[in-house]
N, C-alpha and C. Protein backbone atom coordinates (compact mmCIF):
# COMPACT_ATOMS: atom_id res chain seq x y z
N UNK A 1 0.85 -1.18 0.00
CA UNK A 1 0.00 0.00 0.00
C UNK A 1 0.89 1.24 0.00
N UNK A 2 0.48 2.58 -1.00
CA UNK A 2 1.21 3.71 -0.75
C UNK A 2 0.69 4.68 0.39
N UNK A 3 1.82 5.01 0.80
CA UNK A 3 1.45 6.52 1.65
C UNK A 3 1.62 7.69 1.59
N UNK A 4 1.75 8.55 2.20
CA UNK A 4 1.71 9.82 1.85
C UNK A 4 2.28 10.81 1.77
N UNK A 5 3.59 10.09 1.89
CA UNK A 5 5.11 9.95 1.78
C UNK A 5 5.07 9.74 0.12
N UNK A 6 4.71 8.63 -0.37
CA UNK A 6 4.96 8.44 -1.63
C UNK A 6 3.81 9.34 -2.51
N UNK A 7 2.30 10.01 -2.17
CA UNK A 7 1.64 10.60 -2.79
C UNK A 7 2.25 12.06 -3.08
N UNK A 8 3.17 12.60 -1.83
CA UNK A 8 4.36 13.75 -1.71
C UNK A 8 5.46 13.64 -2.96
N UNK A 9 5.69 12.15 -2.72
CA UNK A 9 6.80 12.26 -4.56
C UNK A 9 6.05 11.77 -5.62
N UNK A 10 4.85 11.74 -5.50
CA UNK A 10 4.34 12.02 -6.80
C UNK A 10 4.08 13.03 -7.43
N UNK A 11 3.59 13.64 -6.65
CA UNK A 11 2.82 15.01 -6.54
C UNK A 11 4.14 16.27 -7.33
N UNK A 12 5.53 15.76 -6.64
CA UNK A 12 6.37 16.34 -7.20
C UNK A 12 7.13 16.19 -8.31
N UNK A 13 7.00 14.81 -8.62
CA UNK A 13 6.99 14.91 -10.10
C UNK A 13 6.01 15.22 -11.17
N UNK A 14 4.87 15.39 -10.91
CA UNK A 14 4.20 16.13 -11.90
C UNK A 14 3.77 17.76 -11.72
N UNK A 15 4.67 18.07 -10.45
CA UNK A 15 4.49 19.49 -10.47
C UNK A 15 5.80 20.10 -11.03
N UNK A 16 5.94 19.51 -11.85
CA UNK A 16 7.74 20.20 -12.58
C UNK A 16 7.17 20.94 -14.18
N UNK A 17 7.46 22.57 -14.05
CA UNK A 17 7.28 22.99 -15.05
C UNK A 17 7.80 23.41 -16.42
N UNK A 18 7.62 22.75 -17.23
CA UNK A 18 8.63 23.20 -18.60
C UNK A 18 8.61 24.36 -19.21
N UNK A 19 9.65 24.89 -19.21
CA UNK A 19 10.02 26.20 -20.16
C UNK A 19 9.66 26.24 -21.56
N UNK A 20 9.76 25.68 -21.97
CA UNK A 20 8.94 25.13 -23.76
C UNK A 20 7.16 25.75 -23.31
N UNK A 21 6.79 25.32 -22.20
CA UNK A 21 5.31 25.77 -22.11
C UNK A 21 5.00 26.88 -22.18
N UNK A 22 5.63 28.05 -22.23
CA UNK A 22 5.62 29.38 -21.98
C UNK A 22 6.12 30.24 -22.89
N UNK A 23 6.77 29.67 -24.07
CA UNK A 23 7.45 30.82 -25.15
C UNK A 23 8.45 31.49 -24.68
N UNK A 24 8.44 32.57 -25.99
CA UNK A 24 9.34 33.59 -25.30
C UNK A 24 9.28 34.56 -25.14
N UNK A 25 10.50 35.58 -24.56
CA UNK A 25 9.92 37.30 -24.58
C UNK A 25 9.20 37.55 -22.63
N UNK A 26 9.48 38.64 -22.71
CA UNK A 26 9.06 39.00 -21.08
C UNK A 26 7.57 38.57 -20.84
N UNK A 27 6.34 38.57 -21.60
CA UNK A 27 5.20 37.85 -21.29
C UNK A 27 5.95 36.27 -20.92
N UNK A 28 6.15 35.55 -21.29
CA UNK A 28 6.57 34.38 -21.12
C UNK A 28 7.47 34.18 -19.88
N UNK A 29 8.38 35.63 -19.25
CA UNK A 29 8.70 35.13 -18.20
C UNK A 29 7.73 35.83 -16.96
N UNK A 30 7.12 36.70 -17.34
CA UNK A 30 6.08 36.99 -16.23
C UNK A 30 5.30 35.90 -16.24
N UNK A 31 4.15 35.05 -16.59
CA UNK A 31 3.88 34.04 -16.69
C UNK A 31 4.47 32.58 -15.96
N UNK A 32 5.95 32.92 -16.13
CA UNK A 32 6.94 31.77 -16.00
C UNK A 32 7.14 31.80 -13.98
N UNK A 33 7.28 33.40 -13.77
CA UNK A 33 6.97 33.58 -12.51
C UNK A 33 5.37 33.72 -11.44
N UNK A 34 4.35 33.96 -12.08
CA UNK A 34 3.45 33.56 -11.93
C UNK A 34 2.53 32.55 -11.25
N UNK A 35 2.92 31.09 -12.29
CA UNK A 35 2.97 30.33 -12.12
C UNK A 35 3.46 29.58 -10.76
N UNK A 36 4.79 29.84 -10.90
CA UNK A 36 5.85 29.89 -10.02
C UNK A 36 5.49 29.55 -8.45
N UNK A 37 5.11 31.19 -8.65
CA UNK A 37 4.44 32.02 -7.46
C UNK A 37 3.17 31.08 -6.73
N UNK A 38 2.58 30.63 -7.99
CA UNK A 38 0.69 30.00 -7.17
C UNK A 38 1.50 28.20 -7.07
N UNK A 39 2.70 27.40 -7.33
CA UNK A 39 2.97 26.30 -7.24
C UNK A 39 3.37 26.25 -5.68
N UNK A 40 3.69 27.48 -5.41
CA UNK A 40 4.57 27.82 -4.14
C UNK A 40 3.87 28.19 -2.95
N UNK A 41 2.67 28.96 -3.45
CA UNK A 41 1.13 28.74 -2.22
C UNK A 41 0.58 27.60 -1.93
N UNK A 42 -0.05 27.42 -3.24
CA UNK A 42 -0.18 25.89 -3.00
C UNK A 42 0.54 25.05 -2.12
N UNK A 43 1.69 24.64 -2.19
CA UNK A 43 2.58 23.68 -1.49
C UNK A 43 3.02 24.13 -0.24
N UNK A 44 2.84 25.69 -0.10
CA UNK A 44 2.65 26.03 1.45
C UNK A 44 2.31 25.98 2.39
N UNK A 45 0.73 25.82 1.39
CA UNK A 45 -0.35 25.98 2.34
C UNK A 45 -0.72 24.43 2.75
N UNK A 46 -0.22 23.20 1.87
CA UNK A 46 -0.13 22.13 2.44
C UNK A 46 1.09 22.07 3.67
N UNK A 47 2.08 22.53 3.33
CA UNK A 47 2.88 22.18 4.41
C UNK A 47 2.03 22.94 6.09
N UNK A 48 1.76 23.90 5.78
CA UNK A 48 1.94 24.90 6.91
C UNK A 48 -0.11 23.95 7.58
N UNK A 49 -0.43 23.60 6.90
CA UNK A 49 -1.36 23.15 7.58
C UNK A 49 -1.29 21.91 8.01
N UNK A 50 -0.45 20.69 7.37
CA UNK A 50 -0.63 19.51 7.65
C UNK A 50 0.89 19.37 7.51
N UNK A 51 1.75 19.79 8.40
CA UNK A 51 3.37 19.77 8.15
C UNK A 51 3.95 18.28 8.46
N UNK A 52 3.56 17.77 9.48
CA UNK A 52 3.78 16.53 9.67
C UNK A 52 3.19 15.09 9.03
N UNK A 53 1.98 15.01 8.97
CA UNK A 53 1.35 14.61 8.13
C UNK A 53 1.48 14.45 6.79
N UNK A 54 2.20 15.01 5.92
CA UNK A 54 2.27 15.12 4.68
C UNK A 54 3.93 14.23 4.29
N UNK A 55 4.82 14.01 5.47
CA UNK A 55 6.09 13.43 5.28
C UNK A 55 5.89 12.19 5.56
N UNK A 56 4.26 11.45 6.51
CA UNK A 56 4.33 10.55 7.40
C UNK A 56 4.11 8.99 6.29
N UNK A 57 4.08 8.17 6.85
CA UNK A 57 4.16 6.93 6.28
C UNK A 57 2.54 6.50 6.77
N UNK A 58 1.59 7.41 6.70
CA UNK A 58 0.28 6.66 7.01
C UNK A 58 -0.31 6.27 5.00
N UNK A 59 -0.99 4.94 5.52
CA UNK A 59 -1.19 4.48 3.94
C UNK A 59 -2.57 5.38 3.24
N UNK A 60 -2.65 5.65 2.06
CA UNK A 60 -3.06 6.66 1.34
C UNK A 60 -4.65 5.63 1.17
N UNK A 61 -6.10 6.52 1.68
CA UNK A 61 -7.47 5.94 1.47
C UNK A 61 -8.00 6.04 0.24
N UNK A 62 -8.43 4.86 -0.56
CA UNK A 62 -8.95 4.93 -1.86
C UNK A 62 -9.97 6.07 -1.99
N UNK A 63 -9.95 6.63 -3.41
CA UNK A 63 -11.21 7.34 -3.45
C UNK A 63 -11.01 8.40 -4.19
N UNK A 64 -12.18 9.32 -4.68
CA UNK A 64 -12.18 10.26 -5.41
C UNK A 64 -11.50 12.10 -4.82
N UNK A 65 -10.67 12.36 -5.04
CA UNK A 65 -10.99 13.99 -4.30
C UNK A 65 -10.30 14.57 -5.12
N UNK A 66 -11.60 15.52 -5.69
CA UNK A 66 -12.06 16.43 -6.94
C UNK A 66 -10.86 15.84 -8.55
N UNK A 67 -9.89 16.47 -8.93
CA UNK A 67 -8.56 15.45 -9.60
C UNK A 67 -8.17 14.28 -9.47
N UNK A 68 -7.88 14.58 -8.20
CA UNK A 68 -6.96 13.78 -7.72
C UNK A 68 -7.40 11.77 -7.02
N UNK A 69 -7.21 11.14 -7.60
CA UNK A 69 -7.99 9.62 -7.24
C UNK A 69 -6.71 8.77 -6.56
N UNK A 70 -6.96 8.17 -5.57
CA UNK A 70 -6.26 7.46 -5.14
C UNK A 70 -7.02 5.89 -5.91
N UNK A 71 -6.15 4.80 -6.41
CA UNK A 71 -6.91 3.60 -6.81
C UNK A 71 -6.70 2.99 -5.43
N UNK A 72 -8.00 1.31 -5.87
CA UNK A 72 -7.87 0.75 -4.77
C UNK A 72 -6.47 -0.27 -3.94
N UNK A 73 -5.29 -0.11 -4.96
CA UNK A 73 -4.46 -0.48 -4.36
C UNK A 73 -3.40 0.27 -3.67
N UNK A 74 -3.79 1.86 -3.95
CA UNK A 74 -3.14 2.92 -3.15
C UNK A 74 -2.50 3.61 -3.78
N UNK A 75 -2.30 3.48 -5.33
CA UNK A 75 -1.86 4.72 -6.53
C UNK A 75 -2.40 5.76 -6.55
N UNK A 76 -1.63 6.93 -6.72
CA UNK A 76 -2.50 7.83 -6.90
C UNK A 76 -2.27 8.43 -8.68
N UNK A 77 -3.29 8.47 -8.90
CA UNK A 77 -3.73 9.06 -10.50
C UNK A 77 -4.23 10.78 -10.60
N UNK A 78 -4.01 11.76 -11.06
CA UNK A 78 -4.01 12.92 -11.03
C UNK A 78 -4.16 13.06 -13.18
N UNK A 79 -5.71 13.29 -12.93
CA UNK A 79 -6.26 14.67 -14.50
C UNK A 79 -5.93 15.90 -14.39
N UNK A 80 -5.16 16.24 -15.32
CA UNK A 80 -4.91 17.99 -15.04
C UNK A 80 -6.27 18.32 -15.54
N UNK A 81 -6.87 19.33 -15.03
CA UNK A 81 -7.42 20.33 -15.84
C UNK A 81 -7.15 20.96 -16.96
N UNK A 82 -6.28 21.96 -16.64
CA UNK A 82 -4.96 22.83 -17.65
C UNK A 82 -3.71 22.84 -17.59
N UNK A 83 -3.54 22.65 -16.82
CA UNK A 83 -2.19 22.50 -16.28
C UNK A 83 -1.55 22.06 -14.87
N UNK A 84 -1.05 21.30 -14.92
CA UNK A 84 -1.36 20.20 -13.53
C UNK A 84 0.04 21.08 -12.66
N UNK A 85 1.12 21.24 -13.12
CA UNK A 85 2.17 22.21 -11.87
C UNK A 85 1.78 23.49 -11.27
N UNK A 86 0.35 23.86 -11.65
CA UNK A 86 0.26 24.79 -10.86
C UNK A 86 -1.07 24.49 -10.37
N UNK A 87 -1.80 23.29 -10.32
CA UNK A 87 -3.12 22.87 -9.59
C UNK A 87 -3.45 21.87 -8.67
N UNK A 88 -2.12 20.95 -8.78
CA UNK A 88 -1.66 19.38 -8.21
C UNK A 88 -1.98 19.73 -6.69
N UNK A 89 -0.88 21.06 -6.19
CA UNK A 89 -1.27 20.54 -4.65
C UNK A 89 -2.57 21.27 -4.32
N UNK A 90 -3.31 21.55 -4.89
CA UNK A 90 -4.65 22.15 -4.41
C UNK A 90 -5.41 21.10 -4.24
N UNK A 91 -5.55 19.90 -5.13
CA UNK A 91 -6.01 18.80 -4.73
C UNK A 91 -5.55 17.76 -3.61
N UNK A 92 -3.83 17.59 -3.22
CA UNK A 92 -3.68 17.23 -2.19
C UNK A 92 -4.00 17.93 -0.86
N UNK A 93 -3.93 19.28 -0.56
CA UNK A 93 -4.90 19.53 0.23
C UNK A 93 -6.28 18.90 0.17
N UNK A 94 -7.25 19.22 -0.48
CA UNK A 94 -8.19 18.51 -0.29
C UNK A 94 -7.93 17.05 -0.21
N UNK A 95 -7.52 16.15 -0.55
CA UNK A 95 -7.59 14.94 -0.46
C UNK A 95 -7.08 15.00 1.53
N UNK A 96 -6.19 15.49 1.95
CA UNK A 96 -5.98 15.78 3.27
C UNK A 96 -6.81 16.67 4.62
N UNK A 97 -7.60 17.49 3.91
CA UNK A 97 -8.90 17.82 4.57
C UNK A 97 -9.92 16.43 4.75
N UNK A 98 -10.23 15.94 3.59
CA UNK A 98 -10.99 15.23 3.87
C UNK A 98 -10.95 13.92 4.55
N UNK A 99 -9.64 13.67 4.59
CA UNK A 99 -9.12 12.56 5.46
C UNK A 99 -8.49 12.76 6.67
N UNK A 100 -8.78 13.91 7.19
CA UNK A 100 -8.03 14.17 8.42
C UNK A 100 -8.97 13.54 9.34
């Protein structure tokens, strides 16, 4: 079974953003920081609310929350919307609200 330890390195590999996504020219790096900026709330606001919790080895509960699906053997599967490095941990929060 995975935990939530391993939903943490998932989460971080699909929150890695490519430079190819953004063009070029100063729109492209305002954008580039932007982005940046809301990957970095996001993942804050998980730490700073569930700081311990989020490193721990408790096993991950099947189920739907909103993106983000844990299967029933404890994978977790993540649909971007639009773009998943700057929406990923908004769903692990929720998946952690609702399982607290």
């Amino acid at each position: 079974m995975k935990t939530i330890s391993d939903l943490r390195s998932y989460v971080r590999s699909q929150a890695r953003r490519d430079w190819r996504d953004y063009g070029h020219g100063p729109e492209a790096q305002r954008l580039w920081r932007q982005d940046g900026n809301e990957m970095r709330r996001q993942r804050d606001a998980v730490h700073r609310r569930y700081p311990a919790r989020i490193q721990s080895e408790e096993p991950l509960v099947p189920g739907t929350y909103g993106r983000l699906r844990i299967l029933d053997d404890g994978t977790p599967y993540y649909v971007a919307g639009q773009y998943a490095p700057t929406e990923i941990w908004f769903w692990v929060l929720e998946y952690l609200n609702r399982t607290n």
